[in-house]
C-alpha atoms as a PDB file:
ATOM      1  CA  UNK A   1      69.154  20.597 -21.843  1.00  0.00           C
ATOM      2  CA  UNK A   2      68.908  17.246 -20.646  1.00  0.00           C
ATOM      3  CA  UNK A   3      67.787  19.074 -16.856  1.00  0.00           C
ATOM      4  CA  UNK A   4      64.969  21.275 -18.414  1.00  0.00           C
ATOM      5  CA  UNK A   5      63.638  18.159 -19.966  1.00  0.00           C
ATOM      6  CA  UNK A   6      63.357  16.231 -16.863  1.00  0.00           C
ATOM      7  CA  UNK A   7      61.507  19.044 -15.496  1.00  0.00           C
ATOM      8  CA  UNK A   8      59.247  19.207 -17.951  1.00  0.00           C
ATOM      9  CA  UNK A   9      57.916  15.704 -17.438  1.00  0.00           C
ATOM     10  CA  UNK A  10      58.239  15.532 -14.284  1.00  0.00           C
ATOM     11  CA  UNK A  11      55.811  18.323 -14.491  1.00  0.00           C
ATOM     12  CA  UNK A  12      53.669  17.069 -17.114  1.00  0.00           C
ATOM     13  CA  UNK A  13      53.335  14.141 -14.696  1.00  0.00           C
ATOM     14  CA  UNK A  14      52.214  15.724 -11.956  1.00  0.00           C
ATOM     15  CA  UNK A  15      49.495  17.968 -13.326  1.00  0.00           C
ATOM     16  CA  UNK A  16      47.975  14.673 -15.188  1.00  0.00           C
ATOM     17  CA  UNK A  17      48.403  12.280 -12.115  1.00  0.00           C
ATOM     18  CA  UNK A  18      48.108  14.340  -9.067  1.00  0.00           C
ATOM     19  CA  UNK A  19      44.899  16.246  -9.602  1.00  0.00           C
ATOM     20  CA  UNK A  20      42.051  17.256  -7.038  1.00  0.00           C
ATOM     21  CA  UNK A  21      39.595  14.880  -7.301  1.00  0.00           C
ATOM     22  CA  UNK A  22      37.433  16.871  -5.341  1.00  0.00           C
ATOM     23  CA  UNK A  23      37.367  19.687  -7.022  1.00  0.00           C
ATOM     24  CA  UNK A  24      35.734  22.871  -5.028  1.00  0.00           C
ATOM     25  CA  UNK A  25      31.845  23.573  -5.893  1.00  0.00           C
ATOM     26  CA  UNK A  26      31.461  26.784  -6.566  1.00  0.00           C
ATOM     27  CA  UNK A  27      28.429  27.710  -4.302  1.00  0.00           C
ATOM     28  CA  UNK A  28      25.748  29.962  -6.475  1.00  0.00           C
ATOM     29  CA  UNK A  29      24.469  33.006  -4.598  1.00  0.00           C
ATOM     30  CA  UNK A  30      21.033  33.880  -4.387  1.00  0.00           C
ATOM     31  CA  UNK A  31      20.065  37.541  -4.699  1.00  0.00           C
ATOM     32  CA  UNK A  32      18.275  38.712  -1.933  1.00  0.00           C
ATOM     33  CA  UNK A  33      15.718  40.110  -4.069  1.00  0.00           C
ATOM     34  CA  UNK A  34      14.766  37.336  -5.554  1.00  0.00           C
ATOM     35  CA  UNK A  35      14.568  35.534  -2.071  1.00  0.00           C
ATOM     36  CA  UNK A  36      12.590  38.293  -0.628  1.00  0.00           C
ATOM     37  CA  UNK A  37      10.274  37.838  -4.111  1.00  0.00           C
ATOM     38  CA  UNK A  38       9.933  33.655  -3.205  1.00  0.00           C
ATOM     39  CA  UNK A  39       8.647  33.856   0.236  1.00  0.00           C
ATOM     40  CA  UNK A  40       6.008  36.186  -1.007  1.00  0.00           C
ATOM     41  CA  UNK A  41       4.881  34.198  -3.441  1.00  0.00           C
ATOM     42  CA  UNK A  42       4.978  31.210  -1.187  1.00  0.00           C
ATOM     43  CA  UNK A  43       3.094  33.261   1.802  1.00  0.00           C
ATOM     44  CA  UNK A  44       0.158  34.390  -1.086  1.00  0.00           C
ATOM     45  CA  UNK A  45       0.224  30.613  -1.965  1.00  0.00           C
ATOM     46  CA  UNK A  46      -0.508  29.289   1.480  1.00  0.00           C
ATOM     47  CA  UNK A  47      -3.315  31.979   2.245  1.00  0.00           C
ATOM     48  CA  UNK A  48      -4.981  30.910  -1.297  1.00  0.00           C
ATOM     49  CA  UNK A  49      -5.018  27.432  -0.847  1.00  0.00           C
ATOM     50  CA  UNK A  50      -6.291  28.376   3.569  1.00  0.00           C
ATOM     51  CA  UNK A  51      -8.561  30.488   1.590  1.00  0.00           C
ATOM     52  CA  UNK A  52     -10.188  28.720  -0.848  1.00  0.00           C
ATOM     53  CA  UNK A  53      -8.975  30.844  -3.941  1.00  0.00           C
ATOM     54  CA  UNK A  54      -7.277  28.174  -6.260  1.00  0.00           C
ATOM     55  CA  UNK A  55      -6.631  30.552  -9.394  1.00  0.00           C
ATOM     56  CA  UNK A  56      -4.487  32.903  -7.409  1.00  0.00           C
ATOM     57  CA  UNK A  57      -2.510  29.722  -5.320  1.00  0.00           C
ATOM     58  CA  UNK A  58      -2.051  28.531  -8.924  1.00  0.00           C
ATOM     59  CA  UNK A  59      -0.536  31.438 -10.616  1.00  0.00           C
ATOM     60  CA  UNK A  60       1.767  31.844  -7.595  1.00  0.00           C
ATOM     61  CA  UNK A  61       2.875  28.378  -7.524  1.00  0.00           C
ATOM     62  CA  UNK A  62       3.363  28.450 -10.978  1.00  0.00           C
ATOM     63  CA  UNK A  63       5.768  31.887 -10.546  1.00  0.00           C
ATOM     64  CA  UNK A  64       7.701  29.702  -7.883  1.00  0.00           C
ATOM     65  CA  UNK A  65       8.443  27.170 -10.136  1.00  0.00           C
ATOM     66  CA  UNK A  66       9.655  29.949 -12.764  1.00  0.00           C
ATOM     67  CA  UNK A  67      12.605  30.672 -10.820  1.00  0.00           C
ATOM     68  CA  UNK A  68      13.474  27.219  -9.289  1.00  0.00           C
ATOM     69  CA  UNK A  69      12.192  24.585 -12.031  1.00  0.00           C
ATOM     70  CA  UNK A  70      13.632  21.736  -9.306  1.00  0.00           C
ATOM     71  CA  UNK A  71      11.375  22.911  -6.513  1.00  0.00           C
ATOM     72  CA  UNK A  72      10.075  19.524  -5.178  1.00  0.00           C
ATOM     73  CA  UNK A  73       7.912  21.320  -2.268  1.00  0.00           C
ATOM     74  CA  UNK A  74       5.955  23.522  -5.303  1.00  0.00           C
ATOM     75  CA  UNK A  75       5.091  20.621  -7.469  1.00  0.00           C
ATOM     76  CA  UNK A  76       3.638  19.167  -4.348  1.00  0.00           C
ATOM     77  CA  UNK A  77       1.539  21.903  -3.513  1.00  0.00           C
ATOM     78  CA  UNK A  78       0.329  22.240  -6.854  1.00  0.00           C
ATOM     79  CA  UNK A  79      -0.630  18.723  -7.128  1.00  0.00           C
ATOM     80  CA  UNK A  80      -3.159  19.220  -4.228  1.00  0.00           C
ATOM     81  CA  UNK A  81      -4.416  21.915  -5.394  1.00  0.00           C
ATOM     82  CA  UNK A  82      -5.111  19.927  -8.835  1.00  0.00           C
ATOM     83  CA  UNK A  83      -6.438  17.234  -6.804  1.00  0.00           C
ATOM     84  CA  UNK A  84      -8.861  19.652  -4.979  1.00  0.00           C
ATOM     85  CA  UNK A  85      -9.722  20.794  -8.183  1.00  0.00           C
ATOM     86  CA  UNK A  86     -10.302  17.452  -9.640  1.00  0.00           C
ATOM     87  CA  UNK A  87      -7.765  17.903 -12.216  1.00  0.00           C
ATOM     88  CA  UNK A  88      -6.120  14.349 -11.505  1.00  0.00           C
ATOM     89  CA  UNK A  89      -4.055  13.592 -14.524  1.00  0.00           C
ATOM     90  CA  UNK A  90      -2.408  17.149 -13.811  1.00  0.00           C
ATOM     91  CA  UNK A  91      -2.030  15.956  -9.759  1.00  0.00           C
ATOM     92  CA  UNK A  92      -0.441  13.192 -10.591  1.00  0.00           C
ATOM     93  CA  UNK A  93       1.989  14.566 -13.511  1.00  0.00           C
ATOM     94  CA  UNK A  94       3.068  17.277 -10.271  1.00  0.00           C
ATOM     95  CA  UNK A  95       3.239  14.219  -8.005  1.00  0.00           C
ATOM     96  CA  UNK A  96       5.325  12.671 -10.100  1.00  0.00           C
ATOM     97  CA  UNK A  97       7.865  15.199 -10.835  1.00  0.00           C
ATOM     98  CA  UNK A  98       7.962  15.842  -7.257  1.00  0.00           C
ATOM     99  CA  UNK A  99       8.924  12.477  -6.287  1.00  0.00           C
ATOM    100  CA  UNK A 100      11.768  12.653  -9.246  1.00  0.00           C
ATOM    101  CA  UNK A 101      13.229  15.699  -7.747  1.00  0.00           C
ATOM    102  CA  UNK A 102      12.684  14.461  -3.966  1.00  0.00           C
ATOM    103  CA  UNK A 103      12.200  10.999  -2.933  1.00  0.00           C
ATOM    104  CA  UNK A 104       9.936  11.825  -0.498  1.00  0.00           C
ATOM    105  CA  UNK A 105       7.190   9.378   0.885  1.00  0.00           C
ATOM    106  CA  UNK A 106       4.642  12.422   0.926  1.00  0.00           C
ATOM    107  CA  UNK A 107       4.427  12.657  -2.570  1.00  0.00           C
ATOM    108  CA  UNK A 108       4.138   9.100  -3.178  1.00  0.00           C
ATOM    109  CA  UNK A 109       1.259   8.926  -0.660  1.00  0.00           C
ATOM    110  CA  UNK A 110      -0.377  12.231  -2.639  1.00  0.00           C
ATOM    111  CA  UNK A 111       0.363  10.103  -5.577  1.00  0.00           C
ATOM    112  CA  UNK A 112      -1.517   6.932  -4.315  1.00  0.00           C
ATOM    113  CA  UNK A 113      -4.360   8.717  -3.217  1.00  0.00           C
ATOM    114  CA  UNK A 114      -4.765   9.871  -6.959  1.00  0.00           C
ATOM    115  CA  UNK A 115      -4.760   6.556  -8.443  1.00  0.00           C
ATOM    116  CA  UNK A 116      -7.085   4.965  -5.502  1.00  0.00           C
ATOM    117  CA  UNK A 117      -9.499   8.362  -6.778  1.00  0.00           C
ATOM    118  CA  UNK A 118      -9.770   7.464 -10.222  1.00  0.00           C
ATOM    119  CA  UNK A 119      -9.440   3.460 -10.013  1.00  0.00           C
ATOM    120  CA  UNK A 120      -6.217   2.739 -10.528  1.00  0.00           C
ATOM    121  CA  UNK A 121      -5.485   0.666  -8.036  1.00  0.00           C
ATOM    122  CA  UNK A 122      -3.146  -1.567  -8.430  1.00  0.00           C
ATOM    123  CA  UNK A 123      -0.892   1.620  -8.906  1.00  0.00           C
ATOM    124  CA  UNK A 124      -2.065   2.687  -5.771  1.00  0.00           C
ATOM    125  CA  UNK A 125      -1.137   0.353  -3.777  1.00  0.00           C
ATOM    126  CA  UNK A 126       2.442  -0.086  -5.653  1.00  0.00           C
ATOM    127  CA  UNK A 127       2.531   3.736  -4.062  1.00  0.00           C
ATOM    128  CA  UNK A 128       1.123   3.391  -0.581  1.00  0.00           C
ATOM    129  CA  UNK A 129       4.007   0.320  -0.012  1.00  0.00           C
ATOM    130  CA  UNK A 130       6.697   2.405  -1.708  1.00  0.00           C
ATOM    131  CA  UNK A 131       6.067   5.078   0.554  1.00  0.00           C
ATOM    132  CA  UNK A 132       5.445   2.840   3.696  1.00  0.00           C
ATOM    133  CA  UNK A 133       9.234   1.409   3.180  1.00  0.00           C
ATOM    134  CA  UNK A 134      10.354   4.993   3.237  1.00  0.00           C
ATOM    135  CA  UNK A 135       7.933   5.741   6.542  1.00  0.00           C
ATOM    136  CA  UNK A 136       6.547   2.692   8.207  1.00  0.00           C
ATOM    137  CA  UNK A 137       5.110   4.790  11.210  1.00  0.00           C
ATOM    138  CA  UNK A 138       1.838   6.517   9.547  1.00  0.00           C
ATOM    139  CA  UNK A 139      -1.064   4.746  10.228  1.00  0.00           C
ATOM    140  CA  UNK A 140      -3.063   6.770   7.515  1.00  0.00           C
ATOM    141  CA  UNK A 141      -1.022   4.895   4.957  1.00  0.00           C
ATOM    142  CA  UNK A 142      -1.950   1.553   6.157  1.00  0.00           C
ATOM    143  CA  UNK A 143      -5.568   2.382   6.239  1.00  0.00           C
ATOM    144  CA  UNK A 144      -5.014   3.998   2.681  1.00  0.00           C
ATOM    145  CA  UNK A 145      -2.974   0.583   1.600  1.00  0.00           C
ATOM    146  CA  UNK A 146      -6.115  -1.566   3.129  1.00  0.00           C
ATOM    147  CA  UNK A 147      -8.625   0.457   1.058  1.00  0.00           C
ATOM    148  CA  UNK A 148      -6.542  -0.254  -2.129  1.00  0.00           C
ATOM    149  CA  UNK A 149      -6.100  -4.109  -1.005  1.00  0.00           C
ATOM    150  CA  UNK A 150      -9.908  -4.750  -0.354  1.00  0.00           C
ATOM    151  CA  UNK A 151     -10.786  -2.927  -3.842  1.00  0.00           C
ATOM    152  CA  UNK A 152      -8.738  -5.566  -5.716  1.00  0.00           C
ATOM    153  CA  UNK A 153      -9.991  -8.162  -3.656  1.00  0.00           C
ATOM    154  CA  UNK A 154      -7.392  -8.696  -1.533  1.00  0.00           C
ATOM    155  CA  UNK A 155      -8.994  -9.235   1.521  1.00  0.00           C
ATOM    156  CA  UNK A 156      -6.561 -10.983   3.674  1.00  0.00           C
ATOM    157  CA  UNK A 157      -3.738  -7.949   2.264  1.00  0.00           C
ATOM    158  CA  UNK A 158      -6.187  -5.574   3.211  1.00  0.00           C
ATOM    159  CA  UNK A 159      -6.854  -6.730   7.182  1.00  0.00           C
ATOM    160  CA  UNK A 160      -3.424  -6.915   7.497  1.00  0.00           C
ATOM    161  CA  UNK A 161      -3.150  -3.396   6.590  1.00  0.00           C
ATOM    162  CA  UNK A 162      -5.351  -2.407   9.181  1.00  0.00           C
ATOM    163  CA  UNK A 163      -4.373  -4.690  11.706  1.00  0.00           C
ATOM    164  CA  UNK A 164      -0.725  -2.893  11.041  1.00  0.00           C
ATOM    165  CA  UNK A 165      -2.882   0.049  11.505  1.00  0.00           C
ATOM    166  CA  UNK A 166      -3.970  -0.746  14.659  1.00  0.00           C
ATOM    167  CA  UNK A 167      -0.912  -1.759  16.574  1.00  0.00           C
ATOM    168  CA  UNK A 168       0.328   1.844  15.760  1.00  0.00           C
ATOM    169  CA  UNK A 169      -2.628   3.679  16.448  1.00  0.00           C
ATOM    170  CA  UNK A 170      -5.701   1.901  19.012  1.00  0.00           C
ATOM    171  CA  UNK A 171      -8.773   2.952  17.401  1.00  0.00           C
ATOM    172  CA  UNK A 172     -12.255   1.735  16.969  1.00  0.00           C
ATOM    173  CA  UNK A 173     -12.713   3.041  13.888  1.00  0.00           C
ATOM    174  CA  UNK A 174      -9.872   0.766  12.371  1.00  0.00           C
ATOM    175  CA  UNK A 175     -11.541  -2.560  14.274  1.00  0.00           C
ATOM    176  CA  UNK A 176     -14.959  -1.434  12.615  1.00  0.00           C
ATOM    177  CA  UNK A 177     -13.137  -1.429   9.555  1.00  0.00           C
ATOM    178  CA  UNK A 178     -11.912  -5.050   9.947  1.00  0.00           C
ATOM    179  CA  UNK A 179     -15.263  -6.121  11.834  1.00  0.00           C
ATOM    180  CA  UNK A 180     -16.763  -4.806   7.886  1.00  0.00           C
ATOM    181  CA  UNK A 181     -14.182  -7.326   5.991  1.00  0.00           C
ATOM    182  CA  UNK A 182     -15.251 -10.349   7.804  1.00  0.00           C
ATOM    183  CA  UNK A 183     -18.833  -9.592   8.285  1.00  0.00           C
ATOM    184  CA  UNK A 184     -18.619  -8.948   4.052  1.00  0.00           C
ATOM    185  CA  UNK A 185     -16.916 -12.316   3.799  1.00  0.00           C
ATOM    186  CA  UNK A 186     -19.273 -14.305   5.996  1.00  0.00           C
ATOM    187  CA  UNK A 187     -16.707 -14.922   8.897  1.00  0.00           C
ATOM    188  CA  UNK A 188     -18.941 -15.203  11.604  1.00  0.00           C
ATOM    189  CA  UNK A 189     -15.857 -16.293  13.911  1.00  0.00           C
ATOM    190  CA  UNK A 190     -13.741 -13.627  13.249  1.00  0.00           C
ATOM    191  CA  UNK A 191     -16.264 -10.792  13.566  1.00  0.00           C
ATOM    192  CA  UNK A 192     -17.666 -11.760  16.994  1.00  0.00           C
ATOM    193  CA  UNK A 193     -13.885 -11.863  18.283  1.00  0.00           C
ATOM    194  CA  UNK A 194     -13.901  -8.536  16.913  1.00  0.00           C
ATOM    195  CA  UNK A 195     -16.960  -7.304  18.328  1.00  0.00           C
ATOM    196  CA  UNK A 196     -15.154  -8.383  21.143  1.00  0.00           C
ATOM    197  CA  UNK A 197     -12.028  -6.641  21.065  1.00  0.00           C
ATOM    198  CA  UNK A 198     -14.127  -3.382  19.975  1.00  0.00           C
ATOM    199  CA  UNK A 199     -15.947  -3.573  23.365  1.00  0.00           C
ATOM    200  CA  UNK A 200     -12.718  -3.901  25.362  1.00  0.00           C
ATOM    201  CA  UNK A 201     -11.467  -0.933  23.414  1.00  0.00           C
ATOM    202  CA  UNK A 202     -14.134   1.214  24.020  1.00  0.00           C
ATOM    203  CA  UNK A 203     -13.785  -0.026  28.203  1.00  0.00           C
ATOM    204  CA  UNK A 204     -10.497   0.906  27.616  1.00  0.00           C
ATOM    205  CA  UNK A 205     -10.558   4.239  26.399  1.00  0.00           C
ATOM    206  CA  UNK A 206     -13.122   5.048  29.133  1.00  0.00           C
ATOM    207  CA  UNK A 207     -10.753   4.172  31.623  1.00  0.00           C
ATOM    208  CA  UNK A 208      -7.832   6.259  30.418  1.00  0.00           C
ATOM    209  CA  UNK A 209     -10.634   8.963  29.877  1.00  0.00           C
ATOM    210  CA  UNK A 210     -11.432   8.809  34.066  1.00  0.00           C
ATOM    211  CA  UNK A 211      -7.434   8.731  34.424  1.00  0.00           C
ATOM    212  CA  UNK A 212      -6.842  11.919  32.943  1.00  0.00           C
ATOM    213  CA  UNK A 213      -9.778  13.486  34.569  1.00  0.00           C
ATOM    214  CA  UNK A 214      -8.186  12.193  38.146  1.00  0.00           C
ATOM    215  CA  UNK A 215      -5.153  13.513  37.295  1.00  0.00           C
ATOM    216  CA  UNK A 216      -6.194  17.244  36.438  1.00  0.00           C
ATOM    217  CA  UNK A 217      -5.460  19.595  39.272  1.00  0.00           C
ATOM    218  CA  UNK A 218      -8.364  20.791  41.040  1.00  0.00           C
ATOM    219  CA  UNK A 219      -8.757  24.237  41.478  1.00  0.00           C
ATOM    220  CA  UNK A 220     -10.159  26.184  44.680  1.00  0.00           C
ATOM    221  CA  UNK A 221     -13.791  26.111  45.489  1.00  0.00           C
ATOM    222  CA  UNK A 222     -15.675  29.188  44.339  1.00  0.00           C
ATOM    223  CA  UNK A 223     -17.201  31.033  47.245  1.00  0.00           C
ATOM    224  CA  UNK A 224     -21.207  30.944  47.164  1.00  0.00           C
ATOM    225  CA  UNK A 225     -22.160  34.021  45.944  1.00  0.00           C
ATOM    226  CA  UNK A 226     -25.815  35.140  47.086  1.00  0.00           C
ATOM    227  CA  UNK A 227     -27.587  36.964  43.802  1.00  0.00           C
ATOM    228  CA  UNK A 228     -29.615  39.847  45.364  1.00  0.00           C
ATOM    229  CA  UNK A 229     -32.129  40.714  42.804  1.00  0.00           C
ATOM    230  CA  UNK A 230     -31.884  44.642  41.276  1.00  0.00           C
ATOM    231  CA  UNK A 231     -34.915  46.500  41.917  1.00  0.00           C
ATOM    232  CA  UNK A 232     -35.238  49.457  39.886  1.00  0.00           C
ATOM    233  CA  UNK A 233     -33.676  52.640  41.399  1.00  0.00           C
ATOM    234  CA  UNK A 234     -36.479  55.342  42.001  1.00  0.00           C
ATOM    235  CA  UNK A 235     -35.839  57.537  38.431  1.00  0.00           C
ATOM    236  CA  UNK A 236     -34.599  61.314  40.026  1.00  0.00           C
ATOM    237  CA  UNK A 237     -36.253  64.508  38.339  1.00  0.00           C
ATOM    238  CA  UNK A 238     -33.812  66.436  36.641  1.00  0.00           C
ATOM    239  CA  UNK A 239     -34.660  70.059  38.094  1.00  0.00           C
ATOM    240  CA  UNK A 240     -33.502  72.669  35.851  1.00  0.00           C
ATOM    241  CA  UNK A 241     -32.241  75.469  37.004  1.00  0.00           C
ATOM    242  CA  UNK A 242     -34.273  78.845  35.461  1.00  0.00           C
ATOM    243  CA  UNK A 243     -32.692  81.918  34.713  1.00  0.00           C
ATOM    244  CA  UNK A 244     -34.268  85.028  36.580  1.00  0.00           C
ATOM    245  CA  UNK A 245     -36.113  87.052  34.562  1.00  0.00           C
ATOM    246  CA  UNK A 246     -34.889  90.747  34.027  1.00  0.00           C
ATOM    247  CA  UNK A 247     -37.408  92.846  35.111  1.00  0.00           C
ATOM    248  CA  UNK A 248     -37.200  96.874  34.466  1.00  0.00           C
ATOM    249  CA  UNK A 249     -37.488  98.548  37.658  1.00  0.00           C
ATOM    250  CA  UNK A 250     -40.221 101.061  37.388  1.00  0.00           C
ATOM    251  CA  UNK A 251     -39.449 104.770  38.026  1.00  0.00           C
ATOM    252  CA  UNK A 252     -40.616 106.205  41.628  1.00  0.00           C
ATOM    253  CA  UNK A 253     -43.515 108.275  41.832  1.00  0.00           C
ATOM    254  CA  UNK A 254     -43.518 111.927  42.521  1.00  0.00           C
ATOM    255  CA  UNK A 255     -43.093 112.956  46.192  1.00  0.00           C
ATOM    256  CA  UNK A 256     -46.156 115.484  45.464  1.00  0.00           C
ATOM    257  CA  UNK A 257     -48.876 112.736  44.042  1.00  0.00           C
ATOM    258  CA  UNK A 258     -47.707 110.363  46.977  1.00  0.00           C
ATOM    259  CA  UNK A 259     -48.987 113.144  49.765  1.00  0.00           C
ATOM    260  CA  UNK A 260     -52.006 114.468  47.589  1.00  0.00           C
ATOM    261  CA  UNK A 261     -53.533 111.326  47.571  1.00  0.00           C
ATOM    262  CA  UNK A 262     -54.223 110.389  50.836  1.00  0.00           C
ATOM    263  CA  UNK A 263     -55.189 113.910  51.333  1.00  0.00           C
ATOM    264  CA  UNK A 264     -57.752 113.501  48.732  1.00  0.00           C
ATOM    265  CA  UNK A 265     -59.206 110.485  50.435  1.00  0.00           C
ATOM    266  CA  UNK A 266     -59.242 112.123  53.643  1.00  0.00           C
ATOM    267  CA  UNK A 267     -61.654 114.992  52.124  1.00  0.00           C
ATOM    268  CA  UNK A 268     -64.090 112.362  50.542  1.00  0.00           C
ATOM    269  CA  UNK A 269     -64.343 110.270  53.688  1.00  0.00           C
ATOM    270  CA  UNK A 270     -65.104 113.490  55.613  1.00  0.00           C
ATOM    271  CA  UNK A 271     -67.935 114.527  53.310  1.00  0.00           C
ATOM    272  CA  UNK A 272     -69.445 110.940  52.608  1.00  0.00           C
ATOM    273  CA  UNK A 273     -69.591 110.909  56.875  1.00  0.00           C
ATOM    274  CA  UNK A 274     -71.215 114.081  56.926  1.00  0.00           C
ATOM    275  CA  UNK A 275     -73.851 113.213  54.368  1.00  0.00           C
ATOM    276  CA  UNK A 276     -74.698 109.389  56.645  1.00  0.00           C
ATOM    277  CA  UNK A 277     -75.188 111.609  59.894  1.00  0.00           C
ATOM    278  CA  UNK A 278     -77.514 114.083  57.828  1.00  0.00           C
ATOM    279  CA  UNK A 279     -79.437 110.944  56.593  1.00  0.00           C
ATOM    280  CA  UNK A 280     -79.276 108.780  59.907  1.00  0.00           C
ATOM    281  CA  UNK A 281     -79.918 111.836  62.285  1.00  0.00           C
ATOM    282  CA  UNK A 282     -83.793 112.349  63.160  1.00  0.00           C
ATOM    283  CA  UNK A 283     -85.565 114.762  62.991  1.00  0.00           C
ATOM    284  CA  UNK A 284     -87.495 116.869  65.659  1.00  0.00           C
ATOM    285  CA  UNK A 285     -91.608 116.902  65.430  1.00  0.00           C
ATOM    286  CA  UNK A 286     -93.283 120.218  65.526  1.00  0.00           C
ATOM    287  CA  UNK A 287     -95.857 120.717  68.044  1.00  0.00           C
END
């Protein structure tokens, strides 16, 4: 008795104490079908939105998000398509589910964009340096972070922004942008060091322009080809070619009418003679 006890407790003890802590996941299948059924929907949902037909992107999106309510990569979509649409509270309700389900710095730039749109921005820029500490290495954040910056004021923020800008990504565009902050301000020191620089960039790119061209492989020289001008070609008659004509061969005389007649003409250039010697003889005078 005293055994059965002990082995009771002692296994009591170790189904309380020794337990899996990791516990297998059970792995839910999809069904095919309904796999097949989501990348159709997403394909119509691309050629919508490439298409320009927003109602029928929407309703597809929409059917995505039916079967998979945690699809980060739907929301997103949709929320462009709101913002295209101008629907912003509804962009940035997708944006922010998105960024719930996924912390992904796409959505929080989508997000930012939203707020800079309808003049929130303060909340924009909150978003465009969220997502910047997830991605540092997009220049069209910094550019969208400088934009924010110089709307609140923040002018010094907002050339730093596009001076970060810059060292990624050496543009002319972004030193016009800066030469525009300083020229706003009054800095007349600044922006002629910036003309400056935006005359060395554009000698710059120039240079690397004349590189690549040096560096293309040169074909071989076409042959000179002499044009010889067409003169028209003398136009041929077309000769057709004409059926003989059937003729009906015409039955052969009688062997009698063919002898009779030259007989005939025989007598009446015998008598017509006769009568001209009768006329042209003369006659003999009586004495």
């Amino acid at each position: 008795m005293l055994g059965i006890l002990i082995i009771l407790v002692f296994t009591v003890y170790l189904a309380f104490f020794f337990k899996d802590k990791k516990p297998a996941e059970k792995k839910e299948r999809v069904d095919p079908k309904i796999d097949t059924q989501m990348k159709k929907l997403w394909s119509i949902a691309q050629d919508s939105m490439r298409e320009r037909k927003p109602v029928r992107a929407e309703k597809a999106l929409l059917t995505i998000l039916k079967f998979d309510e945690k699809n980060a990569a739907a929301y997103n979509r949709l929320g462009i398509l709101y913002a295209k649409s101008q629907k912003f509270d509804e962009a940035i309700e997708c944006f922010e589910i998105a960024q719930s389900l996924d912390n992904n710095p796409s959505s929080l730039h989508n997000a930012g964009l939203i707020y800079l749109e309808t003049g929130a921005y303060e909340k924009a820029a909150m978003a465009f340096r969220q997502a910047l500490e997830m991605e540092g290495d997009v220049p069209a954040r910094y550019l969208a972070l400088a934009k924010a910056e110089e709307k609140l004021g923040n002018r010094k923020a907002a050339i730093e922004a596009l001076e970060s800008a810059y060292d990624l990504d050496h543009t002319t565009t972004t030193l016009r942008q800066i030469l525009a902050i300083y020229e706003s301000t009054g800095d007349t020191e600044n922006a002629t060091a910036t003309i400056a620089r935006i005359e060395a960039q554009i000698a710059e790119n120039e240079l690397e322009r004349k590189k690549k061209l040096k560096k293309r492989p040169l074909g071989r020289p076409r042959e000179a080809v002499v044009s010889v001008p067409r003169t028209a070609a003398p136009r041929r008659r077309m000769v057709r070619a004409h059926k003989p004509i059937a003729t009906k061969a015409r039955p052969a005389a009688a062997h009698t009418s063919t002898v009779a007649r030259p007989a005939a003409r025989t007598a009446s250039s015998a008598r017509a003679a006769s009568t001209v010697r009768r006329i042209v003889r003369p006659r003999k005078k009586s004495l």
